[in-house]
C-alpha atoms as a PDB file:
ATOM      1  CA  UNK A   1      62.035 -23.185 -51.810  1.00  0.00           C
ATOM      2  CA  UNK A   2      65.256 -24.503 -50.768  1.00  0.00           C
ATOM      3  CA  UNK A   3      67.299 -22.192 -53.055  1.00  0.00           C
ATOM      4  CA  UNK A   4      64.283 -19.403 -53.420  1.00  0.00           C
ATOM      5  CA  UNK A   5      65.652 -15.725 -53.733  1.00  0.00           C
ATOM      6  CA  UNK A   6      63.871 -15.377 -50.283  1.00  0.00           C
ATOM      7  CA  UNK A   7      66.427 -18.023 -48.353  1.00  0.00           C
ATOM      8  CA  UNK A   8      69.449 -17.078 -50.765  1.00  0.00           C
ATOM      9  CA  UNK A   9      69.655 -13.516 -50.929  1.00  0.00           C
ATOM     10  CA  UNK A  10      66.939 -11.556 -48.553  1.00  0.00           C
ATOM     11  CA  UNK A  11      67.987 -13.246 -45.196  1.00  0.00           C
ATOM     12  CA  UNK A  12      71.360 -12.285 -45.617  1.00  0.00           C
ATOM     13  CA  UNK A  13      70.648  -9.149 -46.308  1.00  0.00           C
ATOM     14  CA  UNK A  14      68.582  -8.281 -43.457  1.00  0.00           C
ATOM     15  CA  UNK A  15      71.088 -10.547 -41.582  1.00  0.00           C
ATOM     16  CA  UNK A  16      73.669  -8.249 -43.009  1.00  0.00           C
ATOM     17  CA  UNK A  17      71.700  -5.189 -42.229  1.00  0.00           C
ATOM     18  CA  UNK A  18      70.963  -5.771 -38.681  1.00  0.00           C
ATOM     19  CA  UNK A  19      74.890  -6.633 -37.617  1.00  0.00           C
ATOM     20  CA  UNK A  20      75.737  -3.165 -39.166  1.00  0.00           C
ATOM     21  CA  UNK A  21      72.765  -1.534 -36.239  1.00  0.00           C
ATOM     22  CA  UNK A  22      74.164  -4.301 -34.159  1.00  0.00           C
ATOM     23  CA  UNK A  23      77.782  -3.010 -34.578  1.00  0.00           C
ATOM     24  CA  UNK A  24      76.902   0.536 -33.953  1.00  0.00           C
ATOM     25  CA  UNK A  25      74.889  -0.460 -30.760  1.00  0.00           C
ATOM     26  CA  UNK A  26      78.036  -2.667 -29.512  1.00  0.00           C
ATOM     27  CA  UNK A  27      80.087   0.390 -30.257  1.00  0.00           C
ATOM     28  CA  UNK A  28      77.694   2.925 -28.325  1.00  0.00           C
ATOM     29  CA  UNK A  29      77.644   0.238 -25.291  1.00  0.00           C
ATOM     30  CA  UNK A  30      81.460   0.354 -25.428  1.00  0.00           C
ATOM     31  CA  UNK A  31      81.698   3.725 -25.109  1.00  0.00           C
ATOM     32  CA  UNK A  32      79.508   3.623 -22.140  1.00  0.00           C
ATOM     33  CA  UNK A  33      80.957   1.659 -20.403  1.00  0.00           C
ATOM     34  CA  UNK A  34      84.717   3.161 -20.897  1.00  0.00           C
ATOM     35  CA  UNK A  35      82.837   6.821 -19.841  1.00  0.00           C
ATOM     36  CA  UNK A  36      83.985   7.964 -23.220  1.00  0.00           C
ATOM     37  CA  UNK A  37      80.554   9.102 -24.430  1.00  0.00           C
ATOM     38  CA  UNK A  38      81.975  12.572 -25.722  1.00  0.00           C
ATOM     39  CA  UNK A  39      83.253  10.365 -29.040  1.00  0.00           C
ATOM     40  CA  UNK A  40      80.096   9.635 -29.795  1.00  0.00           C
ATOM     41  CA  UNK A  41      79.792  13.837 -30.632  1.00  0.00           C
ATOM     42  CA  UNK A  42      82.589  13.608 -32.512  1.00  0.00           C
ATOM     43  CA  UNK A  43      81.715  10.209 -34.447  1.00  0.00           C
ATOM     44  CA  UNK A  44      78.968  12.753 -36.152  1.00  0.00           C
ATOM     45  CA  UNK A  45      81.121  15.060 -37.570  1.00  0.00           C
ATOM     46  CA  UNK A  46      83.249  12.214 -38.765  1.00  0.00           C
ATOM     47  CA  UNK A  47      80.545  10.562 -39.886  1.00  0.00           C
ATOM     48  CA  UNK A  48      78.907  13.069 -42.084  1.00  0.00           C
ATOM     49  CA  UNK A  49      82.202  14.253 -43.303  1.00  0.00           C
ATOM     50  CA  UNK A  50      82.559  10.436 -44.507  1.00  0.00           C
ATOM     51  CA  UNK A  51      79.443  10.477 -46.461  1.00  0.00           C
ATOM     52  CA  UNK A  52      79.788  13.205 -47.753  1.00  0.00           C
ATOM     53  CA  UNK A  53      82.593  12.117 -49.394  1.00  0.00           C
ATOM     54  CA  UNK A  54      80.911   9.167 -50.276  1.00  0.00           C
ATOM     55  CA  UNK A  55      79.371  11.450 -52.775  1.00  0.00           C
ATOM     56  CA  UNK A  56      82.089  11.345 -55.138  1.00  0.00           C
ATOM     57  CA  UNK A  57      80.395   8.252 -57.079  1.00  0.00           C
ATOM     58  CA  UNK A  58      77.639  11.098 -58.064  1.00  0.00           C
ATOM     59  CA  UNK A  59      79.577  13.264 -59.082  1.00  0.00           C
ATOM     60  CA  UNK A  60      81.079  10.800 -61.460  1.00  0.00           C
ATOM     61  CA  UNK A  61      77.851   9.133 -62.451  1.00  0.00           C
ATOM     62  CA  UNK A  62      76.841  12.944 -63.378  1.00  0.00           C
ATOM     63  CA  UNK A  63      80.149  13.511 -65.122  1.00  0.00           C
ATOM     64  CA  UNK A  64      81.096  16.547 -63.114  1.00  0.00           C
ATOM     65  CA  UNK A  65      84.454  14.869 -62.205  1.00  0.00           C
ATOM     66  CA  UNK A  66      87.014  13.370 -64.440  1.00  0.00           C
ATOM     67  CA  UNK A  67      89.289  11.126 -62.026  1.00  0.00           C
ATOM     68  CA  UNK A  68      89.380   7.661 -61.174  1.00  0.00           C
ATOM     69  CA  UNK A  69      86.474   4.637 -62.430  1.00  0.00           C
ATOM     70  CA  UNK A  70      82.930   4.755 -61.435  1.00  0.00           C
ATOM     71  CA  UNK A  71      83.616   1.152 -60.750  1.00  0.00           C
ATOM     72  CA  UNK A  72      86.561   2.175 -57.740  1.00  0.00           C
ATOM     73  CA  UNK A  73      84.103   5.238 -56.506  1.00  0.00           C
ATOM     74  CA  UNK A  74      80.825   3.046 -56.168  1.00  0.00           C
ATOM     75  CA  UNK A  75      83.106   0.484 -54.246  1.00  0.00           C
ATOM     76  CA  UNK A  76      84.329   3.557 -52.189  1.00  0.00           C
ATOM     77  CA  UNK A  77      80.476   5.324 -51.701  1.00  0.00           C
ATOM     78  CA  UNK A  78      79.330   2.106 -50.430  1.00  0.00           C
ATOM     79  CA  UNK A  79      82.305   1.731 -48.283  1.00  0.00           C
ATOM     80  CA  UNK A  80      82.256   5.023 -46.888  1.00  0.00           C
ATOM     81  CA  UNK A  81      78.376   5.323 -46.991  1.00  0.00           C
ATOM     82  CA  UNK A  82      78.426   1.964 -44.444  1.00  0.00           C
ATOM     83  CA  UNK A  83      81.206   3.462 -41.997  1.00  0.00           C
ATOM     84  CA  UNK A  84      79.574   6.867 -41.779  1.00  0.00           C
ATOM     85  CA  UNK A  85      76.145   5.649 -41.007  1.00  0.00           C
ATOM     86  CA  UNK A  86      77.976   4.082 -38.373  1.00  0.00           C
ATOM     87  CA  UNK A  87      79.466   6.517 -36.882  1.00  0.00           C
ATOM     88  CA  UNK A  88      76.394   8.321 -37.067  1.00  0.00           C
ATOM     89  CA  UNK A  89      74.391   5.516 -35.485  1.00  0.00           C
ATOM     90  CA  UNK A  90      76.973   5.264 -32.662  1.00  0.00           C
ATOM     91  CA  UNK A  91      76.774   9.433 -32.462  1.00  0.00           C
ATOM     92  CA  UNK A  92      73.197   9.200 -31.818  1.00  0.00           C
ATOM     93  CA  UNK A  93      73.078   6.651 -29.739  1.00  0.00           C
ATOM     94  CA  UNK A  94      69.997   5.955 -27.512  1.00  0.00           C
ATOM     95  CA  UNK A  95      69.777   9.489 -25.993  1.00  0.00           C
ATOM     96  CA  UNK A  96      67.717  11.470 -28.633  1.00  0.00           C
ATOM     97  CA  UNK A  97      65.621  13.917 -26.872  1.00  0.00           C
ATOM     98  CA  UNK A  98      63.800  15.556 -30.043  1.00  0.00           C
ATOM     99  CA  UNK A  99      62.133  14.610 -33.382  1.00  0.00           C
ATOM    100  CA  UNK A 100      63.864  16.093 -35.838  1.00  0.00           C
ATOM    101  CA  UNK A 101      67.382  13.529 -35.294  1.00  0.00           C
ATOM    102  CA  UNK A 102      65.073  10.680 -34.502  1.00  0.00           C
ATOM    103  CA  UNK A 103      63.829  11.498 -38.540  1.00  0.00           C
ATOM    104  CA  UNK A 104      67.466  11.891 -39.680  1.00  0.00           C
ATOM    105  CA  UNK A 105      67.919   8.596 -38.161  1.00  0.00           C
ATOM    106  CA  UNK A 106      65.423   6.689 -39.341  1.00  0.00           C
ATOM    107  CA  UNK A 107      66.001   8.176 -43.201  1.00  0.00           C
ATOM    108  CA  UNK A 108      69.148   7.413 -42.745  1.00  0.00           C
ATOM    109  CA  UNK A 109      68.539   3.677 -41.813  1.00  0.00           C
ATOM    110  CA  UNK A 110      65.804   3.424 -45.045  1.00  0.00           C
ATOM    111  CA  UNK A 111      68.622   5.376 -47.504  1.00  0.00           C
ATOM    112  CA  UNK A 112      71.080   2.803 -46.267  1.00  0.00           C
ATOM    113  CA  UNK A 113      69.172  -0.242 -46.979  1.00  0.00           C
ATOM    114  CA  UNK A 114      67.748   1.120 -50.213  1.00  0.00           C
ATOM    115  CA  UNK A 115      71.137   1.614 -51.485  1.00  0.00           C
ATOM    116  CA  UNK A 116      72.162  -2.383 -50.134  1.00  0.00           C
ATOM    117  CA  UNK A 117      69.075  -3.492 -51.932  1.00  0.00           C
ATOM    118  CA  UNK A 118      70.823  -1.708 -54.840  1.00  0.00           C
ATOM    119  CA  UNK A 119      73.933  -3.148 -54.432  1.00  0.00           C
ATOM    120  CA  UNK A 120      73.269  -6.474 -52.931  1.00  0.00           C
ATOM    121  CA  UNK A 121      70.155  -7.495 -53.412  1.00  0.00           C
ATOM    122  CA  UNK A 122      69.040  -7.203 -57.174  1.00  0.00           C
ATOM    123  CA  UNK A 123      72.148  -8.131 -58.042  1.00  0.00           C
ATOM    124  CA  UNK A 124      71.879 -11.791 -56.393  1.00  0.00           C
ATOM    125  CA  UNK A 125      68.377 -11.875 -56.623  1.00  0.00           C
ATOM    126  CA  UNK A 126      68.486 -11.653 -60.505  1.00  0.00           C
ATOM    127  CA  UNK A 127      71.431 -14.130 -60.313  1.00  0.00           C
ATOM    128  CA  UNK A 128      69.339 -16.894 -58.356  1.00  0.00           C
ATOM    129  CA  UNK A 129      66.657 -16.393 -60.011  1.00  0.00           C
ATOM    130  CA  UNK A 130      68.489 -17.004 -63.546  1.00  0.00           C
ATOM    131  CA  UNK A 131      70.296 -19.694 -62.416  1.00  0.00           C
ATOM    132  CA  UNK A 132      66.957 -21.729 -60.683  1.00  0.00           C
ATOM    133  CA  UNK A 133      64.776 -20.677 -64.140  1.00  0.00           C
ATOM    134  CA  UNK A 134      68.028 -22.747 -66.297  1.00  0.00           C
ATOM    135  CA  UNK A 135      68.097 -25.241 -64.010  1.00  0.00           C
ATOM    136  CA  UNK A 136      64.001 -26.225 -64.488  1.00  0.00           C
ATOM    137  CA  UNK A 137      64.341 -25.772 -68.502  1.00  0.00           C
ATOM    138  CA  UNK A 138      67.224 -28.300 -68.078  1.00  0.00           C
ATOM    139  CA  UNK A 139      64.939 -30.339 -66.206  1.00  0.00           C
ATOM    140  CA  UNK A 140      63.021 -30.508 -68.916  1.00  0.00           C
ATOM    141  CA  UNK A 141      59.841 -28.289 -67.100  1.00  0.00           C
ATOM    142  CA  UNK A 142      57.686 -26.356 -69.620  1.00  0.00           C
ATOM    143  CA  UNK A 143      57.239 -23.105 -69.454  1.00  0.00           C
ATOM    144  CA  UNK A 144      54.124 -23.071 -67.500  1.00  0.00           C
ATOM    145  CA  UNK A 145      55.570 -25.133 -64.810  1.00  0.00           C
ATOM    146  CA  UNK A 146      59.048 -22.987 -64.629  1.00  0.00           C
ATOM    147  CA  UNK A 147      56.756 -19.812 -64.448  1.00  0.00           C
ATOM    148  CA  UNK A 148      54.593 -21.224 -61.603  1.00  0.00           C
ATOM    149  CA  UNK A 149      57.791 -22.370 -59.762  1.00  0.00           C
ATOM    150  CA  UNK A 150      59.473 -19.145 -59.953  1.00  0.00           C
ATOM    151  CA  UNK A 151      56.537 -17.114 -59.228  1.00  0.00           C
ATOM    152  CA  UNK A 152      57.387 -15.591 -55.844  1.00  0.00           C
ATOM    153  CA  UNK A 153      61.163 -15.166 -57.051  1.00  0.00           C
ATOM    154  CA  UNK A 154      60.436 -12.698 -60.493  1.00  0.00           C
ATOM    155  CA  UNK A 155      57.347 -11.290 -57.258  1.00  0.00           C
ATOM    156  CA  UNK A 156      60.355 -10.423 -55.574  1.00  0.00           C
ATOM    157  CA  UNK A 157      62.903  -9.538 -57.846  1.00  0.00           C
ATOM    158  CA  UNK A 158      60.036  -7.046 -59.307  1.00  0.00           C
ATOM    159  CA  UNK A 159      59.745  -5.181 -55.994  1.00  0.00           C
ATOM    160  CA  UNK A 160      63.127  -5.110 -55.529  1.00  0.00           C
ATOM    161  CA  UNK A 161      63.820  -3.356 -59.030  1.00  0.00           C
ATOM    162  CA  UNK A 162      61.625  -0.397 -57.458  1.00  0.00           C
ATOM    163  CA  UNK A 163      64.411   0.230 -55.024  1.00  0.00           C
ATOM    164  CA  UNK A 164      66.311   3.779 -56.665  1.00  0.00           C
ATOM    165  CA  UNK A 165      62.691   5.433 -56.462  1.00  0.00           C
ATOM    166  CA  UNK A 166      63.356   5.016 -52.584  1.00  0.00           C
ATOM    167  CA  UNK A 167      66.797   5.917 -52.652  1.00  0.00           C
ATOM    168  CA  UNK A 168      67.021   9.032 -54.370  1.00  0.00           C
ATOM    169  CA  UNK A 169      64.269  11.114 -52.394  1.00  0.00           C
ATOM    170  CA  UNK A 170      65.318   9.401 -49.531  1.00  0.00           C
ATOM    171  CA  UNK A 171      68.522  11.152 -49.930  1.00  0.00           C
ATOM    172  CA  UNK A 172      67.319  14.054 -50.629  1.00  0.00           C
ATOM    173  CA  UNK A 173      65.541  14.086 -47.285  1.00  0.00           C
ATOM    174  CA  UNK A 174      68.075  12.756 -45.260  1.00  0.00           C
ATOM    175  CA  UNK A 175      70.535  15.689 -46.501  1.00  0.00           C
ATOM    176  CA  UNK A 176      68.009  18.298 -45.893  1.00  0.00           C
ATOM    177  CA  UNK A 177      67.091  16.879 -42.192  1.00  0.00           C
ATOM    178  CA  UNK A 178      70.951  16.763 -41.272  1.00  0.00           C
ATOM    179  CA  UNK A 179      71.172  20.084 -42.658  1.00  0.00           C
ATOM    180  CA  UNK A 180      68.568  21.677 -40.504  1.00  0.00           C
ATOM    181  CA  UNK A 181      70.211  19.451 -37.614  1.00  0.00           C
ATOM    182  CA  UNK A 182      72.945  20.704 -37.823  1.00  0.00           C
ATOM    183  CA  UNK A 183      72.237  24.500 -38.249  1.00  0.00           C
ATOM    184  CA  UNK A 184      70.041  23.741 -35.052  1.00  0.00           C
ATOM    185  CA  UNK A 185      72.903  22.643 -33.076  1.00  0.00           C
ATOM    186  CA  UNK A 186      75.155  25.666 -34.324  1.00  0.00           C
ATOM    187  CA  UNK A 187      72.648  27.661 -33.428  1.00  0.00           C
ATOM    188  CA  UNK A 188      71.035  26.638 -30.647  1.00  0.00           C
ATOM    189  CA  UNK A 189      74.081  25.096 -28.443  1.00  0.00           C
END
């Protein structure tokens, strides 16, 4: 178990995962404390702008744009896609006095780690799992034994592989709840 996809790759990324709601709870405390709340307002027009752009890796992966790598735009969606759910952490803060942002929030925290368990997750999880499965046929295991000692690794890399059903609709939701948001606070403030 000592180098299981569990200990190698899933604690770090929920490790990972909680500093970036850590960060944009430090940040909201911060501006608390200074009196400078009225960024916070600001941080979610900044924010959505920023993943909005973030968007540009779709475009590409759809072929409707023409410039730049899909490589450089999915390293600049998940940079921008991070920082703007920031900001838009830190803009709604701990003061939400109706449903419909506490639902933009909380899509917006399960679209976020869907896409890390895109990026990060499978990724390394595949990787440790290859690497422990060649180290037991080295070892001279047969394929019985490797399969029972790697059990709960392929268990896990299996659910993992499910993760782009989540993040799609997900999405799709969180876009239409920050649209109505939005129009809400046009309208209604």
């Amino acid at each position: 178990m000592k180098n299981s996809v569990i200990l190698k790759d899933i604690v770090p990324f929920i490790t990972w995962f909680s500093a970036m709601i850590f960060s944009a709870i430090l940040i909201d405390i911060i501006l608390h404390y200074f009196d400078i709340v009225f960024i916070g307002r600001h941080l979610g027009y900044l924010g959505t702008f920023t993943i909005l752009v973030s968007f540009l890796y779709s475009l590409k992966k759809r072929k409707m744009i023409q410039f730049s790598s899909p490589k450089a735009l999915l390293d600049l969606h998940e940079y921008l896609a991070i920082s703007g759910s920031v900001m838009i952490l830190v803009h709604a803060g701990i003061h939400i006095h109706s449903i419909l942002p506490w639902l933009a929030i909380l899509m917006l925290l399960i679209n976020v780690s869907s896409g890390l368990v895109g990026k990060y997750l499978l990724a390394q999880a595949n990787k440790t799992m290859k690497v422990r499965k060649s180290s037991f046929e080295n070892s001279g295991m047969s394929e019985d034994e490797i399969s029972k000692a790697i059990f709960w690794d392929a268990t896990a890399v299996e659910s993992i592989k499910k993760w782009r059903k989540i993040h799609l609709p997900i999405t799709y939701f969180l876009g239409l709840l920050s649209l109505i948001h939005i129009v809400s606070v046009i309208l209604f403030n």
